[in-house]
PDB file of N, CA and C in Angstrom:
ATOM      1  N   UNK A   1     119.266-113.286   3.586  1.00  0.00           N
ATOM      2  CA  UNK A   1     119.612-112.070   2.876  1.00  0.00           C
ATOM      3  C   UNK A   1     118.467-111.072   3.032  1.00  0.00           C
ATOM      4  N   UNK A   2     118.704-109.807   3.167  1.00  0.00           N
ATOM      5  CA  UNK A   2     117.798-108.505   3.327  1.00  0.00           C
ATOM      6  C   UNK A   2     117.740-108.024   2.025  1.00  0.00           C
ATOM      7  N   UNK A   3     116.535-107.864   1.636  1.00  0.00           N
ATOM      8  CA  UNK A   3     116.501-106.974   0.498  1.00  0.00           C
ATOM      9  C   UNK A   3     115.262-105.976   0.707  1.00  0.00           C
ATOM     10  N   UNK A   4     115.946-104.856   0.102  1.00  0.00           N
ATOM     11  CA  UNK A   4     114.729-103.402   0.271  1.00  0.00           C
ATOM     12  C   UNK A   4     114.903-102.855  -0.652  1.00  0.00           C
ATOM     13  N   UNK A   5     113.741-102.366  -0.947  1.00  0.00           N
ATOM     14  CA  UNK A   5     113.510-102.131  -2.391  1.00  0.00           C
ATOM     15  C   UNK A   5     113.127-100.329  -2.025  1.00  0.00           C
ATOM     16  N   UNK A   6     113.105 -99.394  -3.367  1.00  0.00           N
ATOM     17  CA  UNK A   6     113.274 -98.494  -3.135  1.00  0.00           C
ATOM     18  C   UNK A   6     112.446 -97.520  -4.359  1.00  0.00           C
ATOM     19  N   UNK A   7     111.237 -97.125  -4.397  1.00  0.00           N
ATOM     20  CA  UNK A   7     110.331 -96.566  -5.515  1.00  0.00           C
ATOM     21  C   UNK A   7     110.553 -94.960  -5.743  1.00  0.00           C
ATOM     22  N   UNK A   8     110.672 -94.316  -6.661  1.00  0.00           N
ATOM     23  CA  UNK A   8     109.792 -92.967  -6.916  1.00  0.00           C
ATOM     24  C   UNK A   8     108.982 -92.576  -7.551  1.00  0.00           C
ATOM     25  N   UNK A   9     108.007 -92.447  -7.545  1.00  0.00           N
ATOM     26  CA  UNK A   9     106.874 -92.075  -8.134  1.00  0.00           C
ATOM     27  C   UNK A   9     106.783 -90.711  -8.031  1.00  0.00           C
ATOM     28  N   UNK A  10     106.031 -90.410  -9.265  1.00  0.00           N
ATOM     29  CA  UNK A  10     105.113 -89.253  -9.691  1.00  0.00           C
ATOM     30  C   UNK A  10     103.928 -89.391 -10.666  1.00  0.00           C
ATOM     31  N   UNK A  11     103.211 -88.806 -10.168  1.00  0.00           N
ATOM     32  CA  UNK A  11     101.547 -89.204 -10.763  1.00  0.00           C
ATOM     33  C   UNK A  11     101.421 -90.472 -11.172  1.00  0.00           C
ATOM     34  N   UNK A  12     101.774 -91.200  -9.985  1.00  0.00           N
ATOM     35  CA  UNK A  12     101.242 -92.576 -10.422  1.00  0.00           C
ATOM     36  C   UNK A  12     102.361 -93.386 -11.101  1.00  0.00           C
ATOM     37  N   UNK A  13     102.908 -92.882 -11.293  1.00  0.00           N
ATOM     38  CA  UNK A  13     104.223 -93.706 -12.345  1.00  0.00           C
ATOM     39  C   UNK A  13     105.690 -93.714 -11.637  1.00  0.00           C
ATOM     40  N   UNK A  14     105.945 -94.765 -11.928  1.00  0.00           N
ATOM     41  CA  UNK A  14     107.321 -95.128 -11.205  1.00  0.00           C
ATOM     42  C   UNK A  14     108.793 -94.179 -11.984  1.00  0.00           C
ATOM     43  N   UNK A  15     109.106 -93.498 -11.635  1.00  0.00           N
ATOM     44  CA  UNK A  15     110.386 -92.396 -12.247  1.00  0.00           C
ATOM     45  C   UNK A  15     111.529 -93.250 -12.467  1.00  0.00           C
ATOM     46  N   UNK A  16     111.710 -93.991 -10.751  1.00  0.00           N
ATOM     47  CA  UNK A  16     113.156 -94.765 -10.682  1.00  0.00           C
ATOM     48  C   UNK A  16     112.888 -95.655  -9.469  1.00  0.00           C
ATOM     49  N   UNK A  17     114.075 -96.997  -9.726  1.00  0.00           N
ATOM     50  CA  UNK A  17     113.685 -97.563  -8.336  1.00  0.00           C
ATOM     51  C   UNK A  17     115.301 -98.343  -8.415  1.00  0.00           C
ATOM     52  N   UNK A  18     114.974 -98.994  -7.195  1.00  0.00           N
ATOM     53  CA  UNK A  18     116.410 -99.945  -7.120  1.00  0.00           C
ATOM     54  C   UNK A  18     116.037-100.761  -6.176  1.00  0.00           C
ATOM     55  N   UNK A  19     116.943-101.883  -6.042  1.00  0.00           N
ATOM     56  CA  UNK A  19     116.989-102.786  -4.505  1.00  0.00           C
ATOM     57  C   UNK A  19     118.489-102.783  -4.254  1.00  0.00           C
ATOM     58  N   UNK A  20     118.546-103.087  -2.811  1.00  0.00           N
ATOM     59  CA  UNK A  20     119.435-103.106  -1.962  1.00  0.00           C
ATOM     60  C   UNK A  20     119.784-104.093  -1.228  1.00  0.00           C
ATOM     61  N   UNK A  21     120.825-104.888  -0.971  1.00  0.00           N
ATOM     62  CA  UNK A  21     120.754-106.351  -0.249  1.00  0.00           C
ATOM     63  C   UNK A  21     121.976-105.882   1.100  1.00  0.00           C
ATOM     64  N   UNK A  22     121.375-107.016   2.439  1.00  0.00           N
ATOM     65  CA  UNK A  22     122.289-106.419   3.053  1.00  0.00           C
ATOM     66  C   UNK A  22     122.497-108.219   3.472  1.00  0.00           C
ATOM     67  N   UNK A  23     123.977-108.779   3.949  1.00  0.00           N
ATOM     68  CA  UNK A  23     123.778-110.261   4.317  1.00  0.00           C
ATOM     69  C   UNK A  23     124.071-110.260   5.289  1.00  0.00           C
ATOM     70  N   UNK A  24     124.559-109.468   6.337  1.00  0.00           N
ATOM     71  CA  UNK A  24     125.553-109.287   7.364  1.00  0.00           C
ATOM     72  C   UNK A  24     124.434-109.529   8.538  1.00  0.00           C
ATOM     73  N   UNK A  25     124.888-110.337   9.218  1.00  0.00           N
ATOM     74  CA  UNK A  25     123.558-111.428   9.992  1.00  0.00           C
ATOM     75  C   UNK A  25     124.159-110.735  11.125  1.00  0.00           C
ATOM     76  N   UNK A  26     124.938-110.097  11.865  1.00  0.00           N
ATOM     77  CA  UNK A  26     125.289-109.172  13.241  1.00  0.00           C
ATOM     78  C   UNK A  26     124.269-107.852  12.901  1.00  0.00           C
ATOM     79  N   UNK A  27     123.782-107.617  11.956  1.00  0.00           N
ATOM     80  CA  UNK A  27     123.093-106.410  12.681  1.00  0.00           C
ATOM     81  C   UNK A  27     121.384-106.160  12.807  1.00  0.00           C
ATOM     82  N   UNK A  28     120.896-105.600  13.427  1.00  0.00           N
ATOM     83  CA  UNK A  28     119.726-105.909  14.132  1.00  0.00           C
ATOM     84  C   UNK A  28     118.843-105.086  12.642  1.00  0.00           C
ATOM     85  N   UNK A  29     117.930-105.531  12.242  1.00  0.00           N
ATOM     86  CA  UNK A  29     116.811-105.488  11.274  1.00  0.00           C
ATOM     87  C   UNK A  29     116.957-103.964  10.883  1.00  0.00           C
ATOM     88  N   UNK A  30     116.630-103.294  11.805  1.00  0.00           N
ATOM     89  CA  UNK A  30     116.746-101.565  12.342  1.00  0.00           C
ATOM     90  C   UNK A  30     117.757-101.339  11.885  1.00  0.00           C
ATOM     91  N   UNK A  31     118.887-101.653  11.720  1.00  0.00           N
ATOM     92  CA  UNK A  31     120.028-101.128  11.293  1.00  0.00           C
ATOM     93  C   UNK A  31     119.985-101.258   9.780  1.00  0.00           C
ATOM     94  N   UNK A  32     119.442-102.548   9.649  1.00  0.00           N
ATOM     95  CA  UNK A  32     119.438-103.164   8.336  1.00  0.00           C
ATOM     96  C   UNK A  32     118.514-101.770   7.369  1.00  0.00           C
ATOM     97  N   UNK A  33     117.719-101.475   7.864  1.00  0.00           N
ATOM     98  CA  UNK A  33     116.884-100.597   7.393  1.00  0.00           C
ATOM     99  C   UNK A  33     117.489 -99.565   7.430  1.00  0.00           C
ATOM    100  N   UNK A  34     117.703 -98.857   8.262  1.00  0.00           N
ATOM    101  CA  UNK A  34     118.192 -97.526   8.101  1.00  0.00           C
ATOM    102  C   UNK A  34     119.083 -97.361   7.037  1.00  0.00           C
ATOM    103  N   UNK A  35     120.312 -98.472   7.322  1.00  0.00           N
ATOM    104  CA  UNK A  35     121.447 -98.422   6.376  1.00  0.00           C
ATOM    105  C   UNK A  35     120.917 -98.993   4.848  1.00  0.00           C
ATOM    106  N   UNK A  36     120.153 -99.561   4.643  1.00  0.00           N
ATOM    107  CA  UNK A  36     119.481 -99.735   3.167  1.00  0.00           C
ATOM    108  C   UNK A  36     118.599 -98.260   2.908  1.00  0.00           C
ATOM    109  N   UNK A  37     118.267 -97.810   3.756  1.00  0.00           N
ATOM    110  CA  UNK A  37     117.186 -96.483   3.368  1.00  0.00           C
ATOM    111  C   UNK A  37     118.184 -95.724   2.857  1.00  0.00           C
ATOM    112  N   UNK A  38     119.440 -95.234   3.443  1.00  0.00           N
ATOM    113  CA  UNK A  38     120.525 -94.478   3.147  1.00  0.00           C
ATOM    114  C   UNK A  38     121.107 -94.996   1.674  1.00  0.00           C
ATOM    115  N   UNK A  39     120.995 -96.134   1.647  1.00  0.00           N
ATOM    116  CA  UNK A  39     121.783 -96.518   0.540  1.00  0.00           C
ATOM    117  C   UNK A  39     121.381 -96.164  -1.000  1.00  0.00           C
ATOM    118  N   UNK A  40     120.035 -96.144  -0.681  1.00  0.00           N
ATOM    119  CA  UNK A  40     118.549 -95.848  -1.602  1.00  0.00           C
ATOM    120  C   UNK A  40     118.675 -94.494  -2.054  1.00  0.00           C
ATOM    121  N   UNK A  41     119.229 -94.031  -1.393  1.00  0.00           N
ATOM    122  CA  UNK A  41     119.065 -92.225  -1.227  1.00  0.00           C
ATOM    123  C   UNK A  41     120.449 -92.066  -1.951  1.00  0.00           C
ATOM    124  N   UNK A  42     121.416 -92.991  -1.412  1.00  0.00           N
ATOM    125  CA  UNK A  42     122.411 -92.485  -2.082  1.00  0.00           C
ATOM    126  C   UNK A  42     122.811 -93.066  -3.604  1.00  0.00           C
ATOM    127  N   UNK A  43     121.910 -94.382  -4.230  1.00  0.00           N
ATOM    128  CA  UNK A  43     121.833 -94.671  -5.377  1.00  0.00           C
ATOM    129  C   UNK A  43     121.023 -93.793  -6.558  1.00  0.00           C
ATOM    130  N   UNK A  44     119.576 -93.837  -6.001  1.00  0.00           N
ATOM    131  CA  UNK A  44     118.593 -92.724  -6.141  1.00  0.00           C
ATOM    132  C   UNK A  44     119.427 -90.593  -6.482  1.00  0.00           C
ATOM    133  N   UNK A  45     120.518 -90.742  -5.726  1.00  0.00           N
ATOM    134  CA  UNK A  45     120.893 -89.288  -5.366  1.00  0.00           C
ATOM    135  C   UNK A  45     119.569 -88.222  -4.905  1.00  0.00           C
ATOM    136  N   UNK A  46     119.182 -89.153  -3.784  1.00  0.00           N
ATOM    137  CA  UNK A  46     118.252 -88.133  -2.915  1.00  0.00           C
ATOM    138  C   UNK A  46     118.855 -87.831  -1.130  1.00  0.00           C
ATOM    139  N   UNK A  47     118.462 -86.626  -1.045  1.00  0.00           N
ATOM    140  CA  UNK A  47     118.870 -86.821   0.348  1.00  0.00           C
ATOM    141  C   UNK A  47     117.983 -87.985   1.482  1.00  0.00           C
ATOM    142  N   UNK A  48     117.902 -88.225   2.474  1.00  0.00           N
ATOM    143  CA  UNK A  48     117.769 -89.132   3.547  1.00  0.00           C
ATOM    144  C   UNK A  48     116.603 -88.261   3.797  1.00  0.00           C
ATOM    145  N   UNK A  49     115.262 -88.616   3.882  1.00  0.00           N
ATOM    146  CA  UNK A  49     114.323 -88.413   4.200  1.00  0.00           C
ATOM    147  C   UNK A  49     113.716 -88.265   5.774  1.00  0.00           C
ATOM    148  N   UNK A  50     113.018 -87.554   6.246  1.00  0.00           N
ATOM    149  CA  UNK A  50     112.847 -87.744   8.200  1.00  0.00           C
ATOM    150  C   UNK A  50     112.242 -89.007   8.198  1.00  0.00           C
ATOM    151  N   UNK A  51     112.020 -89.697   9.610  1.00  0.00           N
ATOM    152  CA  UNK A  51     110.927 -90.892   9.763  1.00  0.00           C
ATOM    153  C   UNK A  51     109.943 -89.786  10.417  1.00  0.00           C
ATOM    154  N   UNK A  52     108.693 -89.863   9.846  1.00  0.00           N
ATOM    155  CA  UNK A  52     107.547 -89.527  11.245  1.00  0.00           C
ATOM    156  C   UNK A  52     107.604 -90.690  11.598  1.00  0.00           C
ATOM    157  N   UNK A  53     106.606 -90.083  12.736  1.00  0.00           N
ATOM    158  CA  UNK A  53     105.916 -91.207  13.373  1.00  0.00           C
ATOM    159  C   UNK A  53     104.854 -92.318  12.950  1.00  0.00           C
ATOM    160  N   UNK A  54     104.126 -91.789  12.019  1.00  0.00           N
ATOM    161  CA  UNK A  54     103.070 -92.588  11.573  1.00  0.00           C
ATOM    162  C   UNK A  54     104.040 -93.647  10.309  1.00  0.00           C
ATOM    163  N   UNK A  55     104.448 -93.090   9.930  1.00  0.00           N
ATOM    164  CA  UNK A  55     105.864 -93.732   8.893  1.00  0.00           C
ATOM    165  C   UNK A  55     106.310 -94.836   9.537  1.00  0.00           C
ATOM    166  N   UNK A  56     106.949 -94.441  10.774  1.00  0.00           N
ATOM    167  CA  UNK A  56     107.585 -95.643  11.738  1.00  0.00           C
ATOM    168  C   UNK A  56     106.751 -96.768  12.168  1.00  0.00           C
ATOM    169  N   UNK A  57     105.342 -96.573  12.418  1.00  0.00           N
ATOM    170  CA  UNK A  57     104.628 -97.290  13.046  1.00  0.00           C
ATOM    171  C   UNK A  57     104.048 -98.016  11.422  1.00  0.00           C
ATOM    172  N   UNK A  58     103.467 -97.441  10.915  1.00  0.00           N
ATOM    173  CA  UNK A  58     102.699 -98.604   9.137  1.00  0.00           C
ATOM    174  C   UNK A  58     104.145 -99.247   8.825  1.00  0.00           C
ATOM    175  N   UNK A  59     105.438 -98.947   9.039  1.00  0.00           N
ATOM    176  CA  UNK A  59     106.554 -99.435   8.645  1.00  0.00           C
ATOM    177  C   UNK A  59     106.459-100.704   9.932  1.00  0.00           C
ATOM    178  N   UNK A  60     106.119-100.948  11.208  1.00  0.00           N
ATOM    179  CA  UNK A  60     106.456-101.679  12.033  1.00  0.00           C
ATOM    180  C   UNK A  60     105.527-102.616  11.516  1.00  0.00           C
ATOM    181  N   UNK A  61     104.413-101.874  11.070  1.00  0.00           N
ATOM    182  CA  UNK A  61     103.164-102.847  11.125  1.00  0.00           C
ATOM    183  C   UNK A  61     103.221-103.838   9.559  1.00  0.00           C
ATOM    184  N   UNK A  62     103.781-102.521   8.372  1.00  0.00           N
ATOM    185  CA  UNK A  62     103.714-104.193   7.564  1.00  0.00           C
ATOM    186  C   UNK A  62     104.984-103.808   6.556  1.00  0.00           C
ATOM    187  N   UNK A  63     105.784-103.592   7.276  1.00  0.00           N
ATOM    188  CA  UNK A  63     107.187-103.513   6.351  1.00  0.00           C
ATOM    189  C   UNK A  63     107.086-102.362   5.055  1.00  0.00           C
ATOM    190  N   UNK A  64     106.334-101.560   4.746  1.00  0.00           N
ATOM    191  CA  UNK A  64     106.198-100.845   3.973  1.00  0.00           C
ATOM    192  C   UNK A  64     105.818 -99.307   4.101  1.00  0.00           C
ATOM    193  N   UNK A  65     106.691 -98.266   3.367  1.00  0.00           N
ATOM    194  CA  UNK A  65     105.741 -97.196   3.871  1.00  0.00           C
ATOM    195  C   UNK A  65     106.477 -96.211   2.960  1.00  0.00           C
ATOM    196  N   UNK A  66     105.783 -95.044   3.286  1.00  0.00           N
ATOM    197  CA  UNK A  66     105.929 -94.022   2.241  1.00  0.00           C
ATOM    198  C   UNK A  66     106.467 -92.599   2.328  1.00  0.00           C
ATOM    199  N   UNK A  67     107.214 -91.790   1.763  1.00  0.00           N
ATOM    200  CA  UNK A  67     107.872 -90.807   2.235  1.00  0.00           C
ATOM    201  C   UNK A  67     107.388 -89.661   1.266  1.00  0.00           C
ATOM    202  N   UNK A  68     106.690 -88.607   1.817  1.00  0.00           N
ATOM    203  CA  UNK A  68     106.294 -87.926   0.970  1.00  0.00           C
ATOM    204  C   UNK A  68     106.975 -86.400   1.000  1.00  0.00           C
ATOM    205  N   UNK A  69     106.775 -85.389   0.023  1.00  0.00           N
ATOM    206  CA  UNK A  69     107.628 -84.162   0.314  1.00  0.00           C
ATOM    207  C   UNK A  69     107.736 -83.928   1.296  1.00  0.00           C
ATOM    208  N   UNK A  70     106.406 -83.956   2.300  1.00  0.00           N
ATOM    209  CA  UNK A  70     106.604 -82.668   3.604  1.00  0.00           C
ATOM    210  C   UNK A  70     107.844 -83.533   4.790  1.00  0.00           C
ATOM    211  N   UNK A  71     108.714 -85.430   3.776  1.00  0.00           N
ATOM    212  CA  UNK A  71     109.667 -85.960   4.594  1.00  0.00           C
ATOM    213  C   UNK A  71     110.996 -85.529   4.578  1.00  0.00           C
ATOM    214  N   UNK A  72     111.235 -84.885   3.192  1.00  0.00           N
ATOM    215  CA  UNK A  72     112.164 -83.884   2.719  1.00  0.00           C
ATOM    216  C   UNK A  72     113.015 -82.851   3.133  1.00  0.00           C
ATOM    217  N   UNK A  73     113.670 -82.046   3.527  1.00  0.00           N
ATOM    218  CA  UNK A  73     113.889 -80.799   3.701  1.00  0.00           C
ATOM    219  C   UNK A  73     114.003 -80.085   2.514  1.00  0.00           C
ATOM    220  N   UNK A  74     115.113 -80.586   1.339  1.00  0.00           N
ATOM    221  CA  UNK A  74     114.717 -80.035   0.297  1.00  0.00           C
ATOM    222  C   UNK A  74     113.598 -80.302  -0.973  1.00  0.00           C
ATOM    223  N   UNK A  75     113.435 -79.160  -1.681  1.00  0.00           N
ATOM    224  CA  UNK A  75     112.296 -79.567  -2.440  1.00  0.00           C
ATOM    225  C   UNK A  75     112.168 -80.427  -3.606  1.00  0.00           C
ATOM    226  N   UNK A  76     111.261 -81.264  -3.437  1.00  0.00           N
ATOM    227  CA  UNK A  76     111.550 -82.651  -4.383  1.00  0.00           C
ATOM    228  C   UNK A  76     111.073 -82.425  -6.100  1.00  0.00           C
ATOM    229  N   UNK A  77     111.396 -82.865  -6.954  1.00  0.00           N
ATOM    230  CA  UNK A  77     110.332 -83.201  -8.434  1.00  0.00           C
ATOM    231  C   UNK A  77     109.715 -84.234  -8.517  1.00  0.00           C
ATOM    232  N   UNK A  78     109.400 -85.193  -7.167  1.00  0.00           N
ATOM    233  CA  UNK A  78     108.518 -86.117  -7.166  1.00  0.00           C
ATOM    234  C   UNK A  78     107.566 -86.157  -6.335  1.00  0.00           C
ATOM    235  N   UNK A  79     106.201 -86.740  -6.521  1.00  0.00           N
ATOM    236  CA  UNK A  79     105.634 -87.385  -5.172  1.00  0.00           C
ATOM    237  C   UNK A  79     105.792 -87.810  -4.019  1.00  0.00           C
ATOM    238  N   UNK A  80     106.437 -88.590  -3.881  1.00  0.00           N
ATOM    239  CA  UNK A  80     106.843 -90.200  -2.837  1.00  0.00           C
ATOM    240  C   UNK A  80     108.140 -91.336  -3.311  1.00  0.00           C
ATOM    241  N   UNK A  81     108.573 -91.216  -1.879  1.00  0.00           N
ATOM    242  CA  UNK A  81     109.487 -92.203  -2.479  1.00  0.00           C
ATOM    243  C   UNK A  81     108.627 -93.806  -0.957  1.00  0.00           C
ATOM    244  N   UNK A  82     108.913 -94.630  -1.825  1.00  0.00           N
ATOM    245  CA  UNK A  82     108.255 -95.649  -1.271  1.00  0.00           C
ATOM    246  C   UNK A  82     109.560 -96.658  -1.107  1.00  0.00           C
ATOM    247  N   UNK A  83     109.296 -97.309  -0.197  1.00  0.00           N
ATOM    248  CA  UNK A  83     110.628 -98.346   0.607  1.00  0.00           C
ATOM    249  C   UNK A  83     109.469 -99.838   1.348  1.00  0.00           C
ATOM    250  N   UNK A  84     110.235-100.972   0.836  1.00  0.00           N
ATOM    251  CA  UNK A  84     109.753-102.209   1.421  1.00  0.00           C
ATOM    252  C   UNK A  84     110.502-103.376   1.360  1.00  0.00           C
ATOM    253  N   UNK A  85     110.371-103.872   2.025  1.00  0.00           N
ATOM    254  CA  UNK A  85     111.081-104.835   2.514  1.00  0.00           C
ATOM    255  C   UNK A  85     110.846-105.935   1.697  1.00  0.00           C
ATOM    256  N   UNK A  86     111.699-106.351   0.952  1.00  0.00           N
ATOM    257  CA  UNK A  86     111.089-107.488  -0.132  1.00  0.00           C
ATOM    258  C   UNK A  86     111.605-108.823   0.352  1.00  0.00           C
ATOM    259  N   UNK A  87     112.581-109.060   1.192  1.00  0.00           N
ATOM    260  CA  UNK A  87     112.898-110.285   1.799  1.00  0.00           C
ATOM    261  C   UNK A  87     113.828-110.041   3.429  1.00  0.00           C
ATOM    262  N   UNK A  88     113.503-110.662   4.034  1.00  0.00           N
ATOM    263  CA  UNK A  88     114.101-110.919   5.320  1.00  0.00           C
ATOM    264  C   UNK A  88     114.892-112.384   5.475  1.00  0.00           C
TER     265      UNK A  88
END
């Protein structure tokens, strides 16, 4: 089972969060992610955030990473929204 977990913070303090499970063993990790990131966004009611690059890569490197306004297009009332992988 996949589970990804899903933070918002502001000044330090957690606003809202959720997890997300995915079981469906046909789809490749990457998918698993994307489609849990979306899901986050759409529990949360935030829009879908960009990946940079540096995002993509601390995300390759240890399953965790962070999305901050400038990932946005529109303008946020939070800090960061934070996403990790809590089980594979």
């Amino acid at each position: 089972m996949f589970k990804l977990s899903g933070i918002i913070k502001k000044d330090n303090r957690i606003i809202a969060e959720t997890v997300v499970t995915d079981s469906c063993e046909e789809k490749s990790r990457t998918k698993k992610v994307l489609d849990g990131l979306n899901r986050i966004c759409m529990e949360l009611n935030l829009q879908v955030p960009i990946w940079l690059d540096s995002q993509i890569r601390e995300f390759q490197r240890s399953s965790h990473t962070s999305f901050g306004r400038d990932s946005f297009i529109e303008e946020t009332d939070f800090d960061f929204l934070e996403i990790q992988v809590i089980e594979e």
